[in-house]
Protein backbone atom coordinates (compact mmCIF):
# COMPACT_ATOMS: atom_id res chain seq x y z
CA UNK A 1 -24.47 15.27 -8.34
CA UNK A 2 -21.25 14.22 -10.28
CA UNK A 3 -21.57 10.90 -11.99
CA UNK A 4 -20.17 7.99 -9.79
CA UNK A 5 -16.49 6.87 -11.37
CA UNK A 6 -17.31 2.80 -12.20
CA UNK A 7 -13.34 1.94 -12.46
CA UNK A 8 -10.61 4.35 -11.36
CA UNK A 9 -9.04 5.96 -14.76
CA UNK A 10 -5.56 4.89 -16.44
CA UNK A 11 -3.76 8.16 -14.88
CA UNK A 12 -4.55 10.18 -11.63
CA UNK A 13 -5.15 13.51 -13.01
CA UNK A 14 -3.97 16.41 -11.45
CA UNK A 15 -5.27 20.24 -12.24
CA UNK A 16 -2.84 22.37 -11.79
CA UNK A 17 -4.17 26.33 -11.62
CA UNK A 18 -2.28 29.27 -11.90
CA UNK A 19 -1.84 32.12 -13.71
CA UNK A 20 1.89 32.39 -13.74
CA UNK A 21 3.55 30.27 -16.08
CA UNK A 22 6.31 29.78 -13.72
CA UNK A 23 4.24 28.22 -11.44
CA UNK A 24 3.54 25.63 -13.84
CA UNK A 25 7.16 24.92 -14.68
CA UNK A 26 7.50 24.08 -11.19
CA UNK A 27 5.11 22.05 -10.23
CA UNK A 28 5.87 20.02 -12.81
CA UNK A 29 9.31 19.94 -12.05
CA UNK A 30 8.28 18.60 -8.86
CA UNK A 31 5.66 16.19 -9.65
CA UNK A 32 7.95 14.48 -12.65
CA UNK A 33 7.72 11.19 -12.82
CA UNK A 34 5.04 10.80 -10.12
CA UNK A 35 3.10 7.50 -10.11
CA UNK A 36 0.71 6.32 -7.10
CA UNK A 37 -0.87 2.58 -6.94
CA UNK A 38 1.31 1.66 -10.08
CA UNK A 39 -0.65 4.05 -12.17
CA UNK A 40 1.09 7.35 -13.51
CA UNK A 41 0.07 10.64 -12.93
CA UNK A 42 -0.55 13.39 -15.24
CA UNK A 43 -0.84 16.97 -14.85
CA UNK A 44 -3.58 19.09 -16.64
CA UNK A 45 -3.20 23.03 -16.80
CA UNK A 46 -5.92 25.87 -16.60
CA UNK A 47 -5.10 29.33 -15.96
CA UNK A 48 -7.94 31.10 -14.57
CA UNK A 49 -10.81 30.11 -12.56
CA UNK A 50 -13.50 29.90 -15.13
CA UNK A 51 -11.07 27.91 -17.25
CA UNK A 52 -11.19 25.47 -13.91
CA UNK A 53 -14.73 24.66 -14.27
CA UNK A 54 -15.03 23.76 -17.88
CA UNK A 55 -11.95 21.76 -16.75
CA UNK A 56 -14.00 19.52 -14.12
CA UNK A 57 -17.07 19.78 -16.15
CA UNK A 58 -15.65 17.71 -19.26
CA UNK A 59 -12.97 15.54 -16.82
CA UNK A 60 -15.00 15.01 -14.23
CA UNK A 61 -12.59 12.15 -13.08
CA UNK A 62 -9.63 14.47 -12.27
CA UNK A 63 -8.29 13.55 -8.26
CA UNK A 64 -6.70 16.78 -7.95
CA UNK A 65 -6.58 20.47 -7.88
CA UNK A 66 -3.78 22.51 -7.08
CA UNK A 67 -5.60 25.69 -7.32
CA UNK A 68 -4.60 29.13 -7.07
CA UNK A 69 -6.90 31.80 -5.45
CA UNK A 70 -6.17 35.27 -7.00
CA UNK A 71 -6.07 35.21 -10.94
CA UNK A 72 -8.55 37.05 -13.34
CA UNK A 73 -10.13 38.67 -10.09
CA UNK A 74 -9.24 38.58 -6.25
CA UNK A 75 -11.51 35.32 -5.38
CA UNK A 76 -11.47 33.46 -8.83
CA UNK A 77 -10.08 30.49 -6.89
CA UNK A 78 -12.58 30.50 -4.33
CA UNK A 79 -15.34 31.13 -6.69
CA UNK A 80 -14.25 28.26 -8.45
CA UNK A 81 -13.86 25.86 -5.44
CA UNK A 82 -17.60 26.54 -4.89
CA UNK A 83 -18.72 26.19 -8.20
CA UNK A 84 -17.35 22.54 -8.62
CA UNK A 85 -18.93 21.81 -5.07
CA UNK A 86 -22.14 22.99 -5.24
CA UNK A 87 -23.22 23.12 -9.21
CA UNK A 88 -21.12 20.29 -10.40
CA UNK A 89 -21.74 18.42 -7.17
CA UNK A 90 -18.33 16.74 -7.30
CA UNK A 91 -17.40 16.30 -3.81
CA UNK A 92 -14.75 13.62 -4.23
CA UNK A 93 -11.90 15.79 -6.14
CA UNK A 94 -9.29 16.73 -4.00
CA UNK A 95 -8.76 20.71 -3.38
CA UNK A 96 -5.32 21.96 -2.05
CA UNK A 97 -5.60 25.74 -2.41
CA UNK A 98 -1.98 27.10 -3.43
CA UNK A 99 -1.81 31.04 -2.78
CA UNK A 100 1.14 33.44 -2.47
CA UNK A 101 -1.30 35.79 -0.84
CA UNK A 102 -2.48 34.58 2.27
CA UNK A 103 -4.61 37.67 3.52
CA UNK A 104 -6.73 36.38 0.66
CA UNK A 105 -7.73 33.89 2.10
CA UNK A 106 -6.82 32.97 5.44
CA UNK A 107 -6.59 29.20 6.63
CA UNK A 108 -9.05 28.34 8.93
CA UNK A 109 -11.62 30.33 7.35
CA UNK A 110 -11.36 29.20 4.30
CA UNK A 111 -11.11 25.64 4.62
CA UNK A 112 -14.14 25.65 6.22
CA UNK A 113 -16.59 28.13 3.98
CA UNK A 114 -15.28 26.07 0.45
CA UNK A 115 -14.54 22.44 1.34
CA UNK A 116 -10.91 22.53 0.96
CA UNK A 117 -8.50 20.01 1.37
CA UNK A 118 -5.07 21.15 2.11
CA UNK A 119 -4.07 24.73 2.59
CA UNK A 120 -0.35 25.13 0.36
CA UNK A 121 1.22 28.77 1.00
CA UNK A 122 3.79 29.53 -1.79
CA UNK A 123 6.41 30.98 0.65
CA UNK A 124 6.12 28.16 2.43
CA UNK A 125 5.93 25.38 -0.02
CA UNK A 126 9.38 23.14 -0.70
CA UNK A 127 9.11 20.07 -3.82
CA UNK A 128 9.46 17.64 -1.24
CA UNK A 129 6.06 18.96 0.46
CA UNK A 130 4.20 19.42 -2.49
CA UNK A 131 4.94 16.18 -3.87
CA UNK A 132 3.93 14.73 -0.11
CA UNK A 133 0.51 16.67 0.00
CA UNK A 134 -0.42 15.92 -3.52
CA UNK A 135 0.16 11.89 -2.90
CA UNK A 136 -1.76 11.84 0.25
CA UNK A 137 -4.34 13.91 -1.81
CA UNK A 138 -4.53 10.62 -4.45
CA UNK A 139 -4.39 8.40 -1.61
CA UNK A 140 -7.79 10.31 -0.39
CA UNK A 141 -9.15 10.72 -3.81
CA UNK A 142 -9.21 7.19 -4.69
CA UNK A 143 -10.66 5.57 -1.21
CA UNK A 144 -13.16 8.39 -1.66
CA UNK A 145 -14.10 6.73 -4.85
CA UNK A 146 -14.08 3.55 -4.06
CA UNK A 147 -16.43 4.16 -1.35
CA UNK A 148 -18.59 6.31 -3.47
CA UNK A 149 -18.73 2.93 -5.88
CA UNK A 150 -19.32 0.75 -2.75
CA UNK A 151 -22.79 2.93 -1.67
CA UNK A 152 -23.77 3.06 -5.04
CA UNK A 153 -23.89 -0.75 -6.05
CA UNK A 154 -25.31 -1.41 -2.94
CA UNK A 155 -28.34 1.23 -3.43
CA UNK A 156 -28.82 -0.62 -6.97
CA UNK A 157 -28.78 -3.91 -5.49
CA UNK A 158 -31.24 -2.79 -2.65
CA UNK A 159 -33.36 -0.94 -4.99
CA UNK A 160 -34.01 -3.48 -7.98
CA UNK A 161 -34.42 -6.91 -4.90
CA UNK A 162 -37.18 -4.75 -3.59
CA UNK A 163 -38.81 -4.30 -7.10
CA UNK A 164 -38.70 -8.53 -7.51
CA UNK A 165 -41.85 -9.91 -6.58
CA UNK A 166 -42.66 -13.74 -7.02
CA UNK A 167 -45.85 -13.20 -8.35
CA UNK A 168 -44.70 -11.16 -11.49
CA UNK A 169 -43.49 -13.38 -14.90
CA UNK A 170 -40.12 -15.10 -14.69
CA UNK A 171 -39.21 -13.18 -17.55
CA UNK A 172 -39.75 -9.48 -16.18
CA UNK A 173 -37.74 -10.64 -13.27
CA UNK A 174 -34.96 -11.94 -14.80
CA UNK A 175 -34.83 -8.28 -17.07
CA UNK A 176 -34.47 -7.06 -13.67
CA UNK A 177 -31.69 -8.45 -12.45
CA UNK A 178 -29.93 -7.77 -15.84
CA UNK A 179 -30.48 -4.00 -15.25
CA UNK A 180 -29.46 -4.36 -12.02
CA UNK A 181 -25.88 -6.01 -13.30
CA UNK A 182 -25.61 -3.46 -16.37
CA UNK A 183 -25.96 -0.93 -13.81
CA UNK A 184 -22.84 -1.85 -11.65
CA UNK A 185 -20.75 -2.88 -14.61
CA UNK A 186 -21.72 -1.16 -17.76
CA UNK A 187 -21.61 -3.08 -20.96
CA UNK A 188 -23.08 -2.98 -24.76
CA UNK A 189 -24.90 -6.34 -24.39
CA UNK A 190 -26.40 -7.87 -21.24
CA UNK A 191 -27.32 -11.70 -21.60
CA UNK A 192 -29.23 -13.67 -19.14
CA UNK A 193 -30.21 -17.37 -18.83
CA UNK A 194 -31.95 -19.41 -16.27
CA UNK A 195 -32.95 -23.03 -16.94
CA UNK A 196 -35.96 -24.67 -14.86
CA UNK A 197 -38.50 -26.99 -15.17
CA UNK A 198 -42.20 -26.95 -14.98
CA UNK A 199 -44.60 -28.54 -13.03
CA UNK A 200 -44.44 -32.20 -15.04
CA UNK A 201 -40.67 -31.67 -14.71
CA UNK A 202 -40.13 -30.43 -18.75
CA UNK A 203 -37.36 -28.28 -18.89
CA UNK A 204 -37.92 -24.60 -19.24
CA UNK A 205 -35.19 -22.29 -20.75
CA UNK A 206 -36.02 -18.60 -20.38
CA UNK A 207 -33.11 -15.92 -22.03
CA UNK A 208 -33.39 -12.47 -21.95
CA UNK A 209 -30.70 -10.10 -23.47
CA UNK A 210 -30.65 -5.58 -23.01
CA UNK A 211 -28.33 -3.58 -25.35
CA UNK A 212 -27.63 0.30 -25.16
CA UNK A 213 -27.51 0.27 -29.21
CA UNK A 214 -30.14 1.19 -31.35
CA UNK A 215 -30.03 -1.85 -33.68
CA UNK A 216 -32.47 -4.77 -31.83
CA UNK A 217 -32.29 -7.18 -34.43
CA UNK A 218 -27.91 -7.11 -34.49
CA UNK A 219 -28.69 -7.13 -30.45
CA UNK A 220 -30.20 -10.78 -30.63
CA UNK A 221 -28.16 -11.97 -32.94
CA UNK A 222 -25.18 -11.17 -30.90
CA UNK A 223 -26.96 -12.46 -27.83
CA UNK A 224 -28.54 -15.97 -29.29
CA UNK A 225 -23.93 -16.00 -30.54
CA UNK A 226 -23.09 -15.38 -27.05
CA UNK A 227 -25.86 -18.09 -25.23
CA UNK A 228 -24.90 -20.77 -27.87
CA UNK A 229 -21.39 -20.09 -26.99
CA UNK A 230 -21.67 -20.64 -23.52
CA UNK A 231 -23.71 -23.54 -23.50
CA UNK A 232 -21.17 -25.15 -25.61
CA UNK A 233 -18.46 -24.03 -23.17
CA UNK A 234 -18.35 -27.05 -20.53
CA UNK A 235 -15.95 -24.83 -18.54
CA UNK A 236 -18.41 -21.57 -18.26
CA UNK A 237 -21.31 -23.47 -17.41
CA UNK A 238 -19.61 -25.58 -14.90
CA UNK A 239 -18.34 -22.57 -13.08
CA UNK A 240 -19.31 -21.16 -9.59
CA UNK A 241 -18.10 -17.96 -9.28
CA UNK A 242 -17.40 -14.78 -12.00
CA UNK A 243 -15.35 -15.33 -14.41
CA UNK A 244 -13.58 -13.94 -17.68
CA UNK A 245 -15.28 -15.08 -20.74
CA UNK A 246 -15.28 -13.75 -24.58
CA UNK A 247 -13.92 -10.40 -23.91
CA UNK A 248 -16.76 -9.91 -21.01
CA UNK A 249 -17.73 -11.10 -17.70
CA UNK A 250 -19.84 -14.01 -17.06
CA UNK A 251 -21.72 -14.45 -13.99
CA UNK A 252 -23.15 -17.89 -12.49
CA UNK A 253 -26.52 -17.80 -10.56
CA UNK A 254 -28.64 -20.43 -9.25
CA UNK A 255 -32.01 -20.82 -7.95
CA UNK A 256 -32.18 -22.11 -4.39
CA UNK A 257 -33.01 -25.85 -3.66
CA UNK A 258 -32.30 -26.76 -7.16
CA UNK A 259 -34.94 -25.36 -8.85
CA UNK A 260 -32.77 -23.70 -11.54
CA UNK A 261 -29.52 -22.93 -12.49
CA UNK A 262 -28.26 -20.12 -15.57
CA UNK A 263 -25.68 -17.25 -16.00
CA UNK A 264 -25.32 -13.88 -16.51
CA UNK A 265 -23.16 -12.02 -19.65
CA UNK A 266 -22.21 -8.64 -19.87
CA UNK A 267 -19.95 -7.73 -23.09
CA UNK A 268 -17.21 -6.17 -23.55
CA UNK A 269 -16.92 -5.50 -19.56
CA UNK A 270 -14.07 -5.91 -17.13
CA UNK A 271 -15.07 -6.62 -13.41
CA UNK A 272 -12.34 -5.14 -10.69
CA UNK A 273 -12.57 -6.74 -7.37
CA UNK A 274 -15.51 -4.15 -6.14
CA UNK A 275 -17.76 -4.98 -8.83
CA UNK A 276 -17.36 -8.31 -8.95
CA UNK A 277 -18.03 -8.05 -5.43
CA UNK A 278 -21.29 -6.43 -6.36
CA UNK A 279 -22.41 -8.73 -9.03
CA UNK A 280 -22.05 -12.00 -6.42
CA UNK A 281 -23.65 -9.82 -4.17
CA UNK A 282 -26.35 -9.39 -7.05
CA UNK A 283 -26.42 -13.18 -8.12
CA UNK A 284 -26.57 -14.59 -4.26
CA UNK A 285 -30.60 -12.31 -4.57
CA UNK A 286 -31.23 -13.30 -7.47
CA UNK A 287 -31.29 -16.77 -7.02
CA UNK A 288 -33.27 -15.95 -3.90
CA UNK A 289 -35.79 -14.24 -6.22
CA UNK A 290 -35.75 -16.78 -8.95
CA UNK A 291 -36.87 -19.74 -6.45
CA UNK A 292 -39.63 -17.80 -5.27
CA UNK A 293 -40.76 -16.94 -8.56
CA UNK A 294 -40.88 -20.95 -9.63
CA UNK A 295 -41.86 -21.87 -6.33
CA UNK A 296 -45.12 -20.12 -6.43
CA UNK A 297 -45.60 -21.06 -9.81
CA UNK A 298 -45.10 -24.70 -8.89
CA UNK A 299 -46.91 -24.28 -6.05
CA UNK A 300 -50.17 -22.66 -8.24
CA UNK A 301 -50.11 -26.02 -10.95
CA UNK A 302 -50.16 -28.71 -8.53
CA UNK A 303 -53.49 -30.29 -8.04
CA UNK A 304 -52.54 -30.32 -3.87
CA UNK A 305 -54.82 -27.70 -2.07
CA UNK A 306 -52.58 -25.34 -1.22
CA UNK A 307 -52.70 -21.59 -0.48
CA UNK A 308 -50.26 -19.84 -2.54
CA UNK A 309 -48.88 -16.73 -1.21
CA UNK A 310 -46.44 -13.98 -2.51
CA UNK A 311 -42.76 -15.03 -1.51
């Protein structure tokens, strides 16, 4: 399965495939200039079918192929359709096959045996209706993604709240819920605080920090920089919702019923409105989580004869 896109790229990509250099010329001829959702769109050549697949395999986040059917052999197009369906799994790049041989592959038939999108015969094909099928092709491409993203973070979310159990340390929860949020937005360096109290009503501080590099010591230092920072910053720690902060995102959450309050830092990260979606979505459980986890704990210390249970 092909990785899922976390942001939509800089350009829309589109793979143009053909082995007439004419063809090329053309299309981009026809496409110059083209920008959808304010982003500009490039075109990317290949001119054979095997050339297509190392293609999609290193740029996985191309939105579009306009792809040519006969080229090195008769079905090189087709074969290659099927190859980026099935082994490279993507299912979310758009396929408009573009063939000046139509007994080839005939309509119907084909866009039902390879997953195509759009069926383009050369004879038939004017700029104005290339340039119409390859925007509605973006258009498709990108809500495709976006929807991809939008299963995704909620499959992380569902996953890691059903690993949080109240009876496990505070700790090993809260590294939980920072996987969780490095998971929807990657980043370098995860922070996490939560301040609480214990039983006699001491304050508790618990931090935790997770960093992709290989250097743990640089890791906390850069983490114990980023918590002081914050808790000097009357601003972040005041705030309610996510929020731009040192080049990264910063993330309130807060225990229910007051029983404790902290954030959430991911470095070097930039939050669009689906993931930061995802991370309140994220936050809203873990504060659920986090008061069960104290609760209980409060709960166990007090000298009332209580049953504690698992919350």
């Amino acid at each position: 399965m092909a990785a899922v896109l976390h942001k939509l790229p800089d350009k829309f990509r589109v793979l143009v495939v053909d082995d007439e250099p004419d063809v090329h010329a053309v299309t981009r001829l026809s496409l110059k200039s083209m920008k959808f959702g304010g982003r500009d769109v490039e075109l990317v050549s290949a001119r054979s079918g095997q050339e297509t697949v190392e293609t999609m395999r290193t740029h996985p986040d191309i939105a579009v192929i306009l792809l040519d059917v006969v080229m090195e052999k008769d079905t090189a197009g087709l074969d290659a359709c099927r190859e980026i369906r099935t082994t490279l799994g993507n299912r979310t790049v758009r396929i408009l096959l573009r063939t000046g041989q139509p007994g080839q592959a005939p309509e119907k038939q084909t866009i039902e045996s390879y997953d195509i999108d759009g069926y383009l015969p050369k004879a038939e094909l004017t700029s104005t209706r290339l340039y119409s099928a390859v925007r509605a092709a973006l258009k498709s491409w990108q809500e495709l993604v976006e929807l991809e993203r939008y299963r995704h973070y909620l499959s992380i979310i569902h996953n890691r709240t059903l690993a949080l159990h109240s009876y496990d340390p505070l700790p090993a929860t809260l590294a939980r819920v920072l996987e969780a949020a490095l998971e929807i937005c990657p980043s370098p360096l995860g922070v996490l605080e939560l301040n609480t109290f214990e039983q006699a009503g001491n304050p508790q501080r618990y931090v935790v920090h997770l960093s992709s590099g290989r250097d743990a010591r640089a890791a906390a230092a850069n983490a114990e920089e980023y918590r002081a920072r914050i808790d000097r910053d009357a601003i972040a720690r005041a705030a309610t919702e996510l929020q731009p902060f040192a080049g990264g995102v910063l993330v309130p959450l807060k225990a229910h019923r007051e029983l404790g309050s902290g954030w959430l830092f991911l470095s070097e990260a930039i939050a669009d409105s689906l993931t930061a979606t995802a991370l309140a979505l994220l936050a809203a459980h873990a504060g659920n989580a986090f008061y069960s986890t104290v609760a209980e704990k409060l709960l166990a210390a007090s000298d009332d004869k209580v049953d504690v249970i698992a919350v």
